[in-house]
Protein backbone atom coordinates (compact mmCIF):
# COMPACT_ATOMS: atom_id res chain seq x y z
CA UNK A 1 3.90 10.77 2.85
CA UNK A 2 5.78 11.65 6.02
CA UNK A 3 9.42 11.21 6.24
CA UNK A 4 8.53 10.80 10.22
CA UNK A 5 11.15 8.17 12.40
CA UNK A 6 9.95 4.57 12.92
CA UNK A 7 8.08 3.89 15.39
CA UNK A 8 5.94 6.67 15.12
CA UNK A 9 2.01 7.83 15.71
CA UNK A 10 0.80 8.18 11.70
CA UNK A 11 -2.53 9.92 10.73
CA UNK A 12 -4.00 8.54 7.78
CA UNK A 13 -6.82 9.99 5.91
CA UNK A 14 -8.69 7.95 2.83
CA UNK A 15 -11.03 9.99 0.97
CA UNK A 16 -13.84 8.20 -1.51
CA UNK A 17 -16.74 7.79 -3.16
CA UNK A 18 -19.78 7.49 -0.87
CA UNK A 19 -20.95 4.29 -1.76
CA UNK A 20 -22.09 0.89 0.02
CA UNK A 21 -18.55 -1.02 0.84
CA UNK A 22 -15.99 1.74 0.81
CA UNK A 23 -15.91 2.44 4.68
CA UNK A 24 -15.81 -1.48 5.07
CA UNK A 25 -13.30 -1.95 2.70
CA UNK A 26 -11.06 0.68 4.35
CA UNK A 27 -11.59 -0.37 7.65
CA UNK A 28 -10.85 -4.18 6.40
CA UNK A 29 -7.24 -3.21 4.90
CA UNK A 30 -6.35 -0.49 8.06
CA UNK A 31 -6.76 -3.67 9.69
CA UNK A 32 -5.25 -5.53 7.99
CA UNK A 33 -1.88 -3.75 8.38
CA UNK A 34 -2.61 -2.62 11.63
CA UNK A 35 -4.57 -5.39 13.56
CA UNK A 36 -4.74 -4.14 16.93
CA UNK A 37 -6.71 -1.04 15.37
CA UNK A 38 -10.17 -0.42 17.57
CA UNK A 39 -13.18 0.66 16.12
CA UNK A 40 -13.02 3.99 17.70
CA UNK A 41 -10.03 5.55 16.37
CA UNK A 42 -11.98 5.63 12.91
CA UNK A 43 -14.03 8.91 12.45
CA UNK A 44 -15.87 9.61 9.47
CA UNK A 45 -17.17 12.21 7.62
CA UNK A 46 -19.40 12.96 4.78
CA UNK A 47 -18.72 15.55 2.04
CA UNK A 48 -21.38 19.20 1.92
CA UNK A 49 -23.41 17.43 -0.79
CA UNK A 50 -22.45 13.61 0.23
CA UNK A 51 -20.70 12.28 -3.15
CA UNK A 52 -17.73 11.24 -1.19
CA UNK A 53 -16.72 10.12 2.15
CA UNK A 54 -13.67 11.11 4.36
CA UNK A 55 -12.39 8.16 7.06
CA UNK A 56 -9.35 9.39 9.30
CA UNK A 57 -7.36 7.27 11.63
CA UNK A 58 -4.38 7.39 13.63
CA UNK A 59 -2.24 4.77 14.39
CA UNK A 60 1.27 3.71 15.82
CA UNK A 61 3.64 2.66 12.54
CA UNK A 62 6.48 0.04 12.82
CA UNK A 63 8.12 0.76 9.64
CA UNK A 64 8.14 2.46 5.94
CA UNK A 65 6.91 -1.05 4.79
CA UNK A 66 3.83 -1.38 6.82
CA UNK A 67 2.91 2.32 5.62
CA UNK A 68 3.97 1.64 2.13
CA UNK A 69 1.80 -1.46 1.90
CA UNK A 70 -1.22 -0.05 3.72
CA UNK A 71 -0.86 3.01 1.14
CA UNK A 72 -0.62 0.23 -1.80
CA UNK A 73 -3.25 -1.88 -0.90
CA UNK A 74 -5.87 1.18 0.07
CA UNK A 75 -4.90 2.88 -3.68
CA UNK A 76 -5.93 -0.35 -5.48
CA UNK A 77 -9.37 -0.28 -3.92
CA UNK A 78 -11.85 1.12 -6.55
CA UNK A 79 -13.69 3.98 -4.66
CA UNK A 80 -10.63 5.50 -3.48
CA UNK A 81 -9.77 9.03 -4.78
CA UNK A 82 -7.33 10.27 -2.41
CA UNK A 83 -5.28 9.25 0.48
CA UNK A 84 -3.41 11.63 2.51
């Protein structure tokens, strides 16, 4: 995680299994933490043989808490391998 100053633009990238509900579920907690997040600031992209399923964002961070508990709340969900 970035040591970056508060406020600050934040990329975010979750990477998971391909499966039915894991680009909802991201989207759902992003939004969560970040509710003023628009639909398209989320790209997508599917691994070479399409097992898993990258979702990238960028958005404008308040604090270390918001991150912390957007990173928290994303590592609980199952299909998530990695978040970077």
């Amino acid at each position: 995680m970035s040591d970056a100053p508060f406020p600050c633009l934040f990329p975010l990238a979750v990477i998971g299994s391909n499966e039915d509900g894991f680009h909802l579920a991201v989207i759902a907690v992003i939004r969560k933490h970040v509710p003023d997040m628009d639909e398209d600031r989320f790209h997508t992209r599917t691994s070479q043989q399409g097992s898993y399923l990258s979702i990238r964002v960028t958005f404008w961070a308040e604090d270390r808490e918001q991150v912390d508990n957007l990173y928290r709340e994303l590592g609980s969900l199952p299909q998530v391998k990695m978040i970077l």
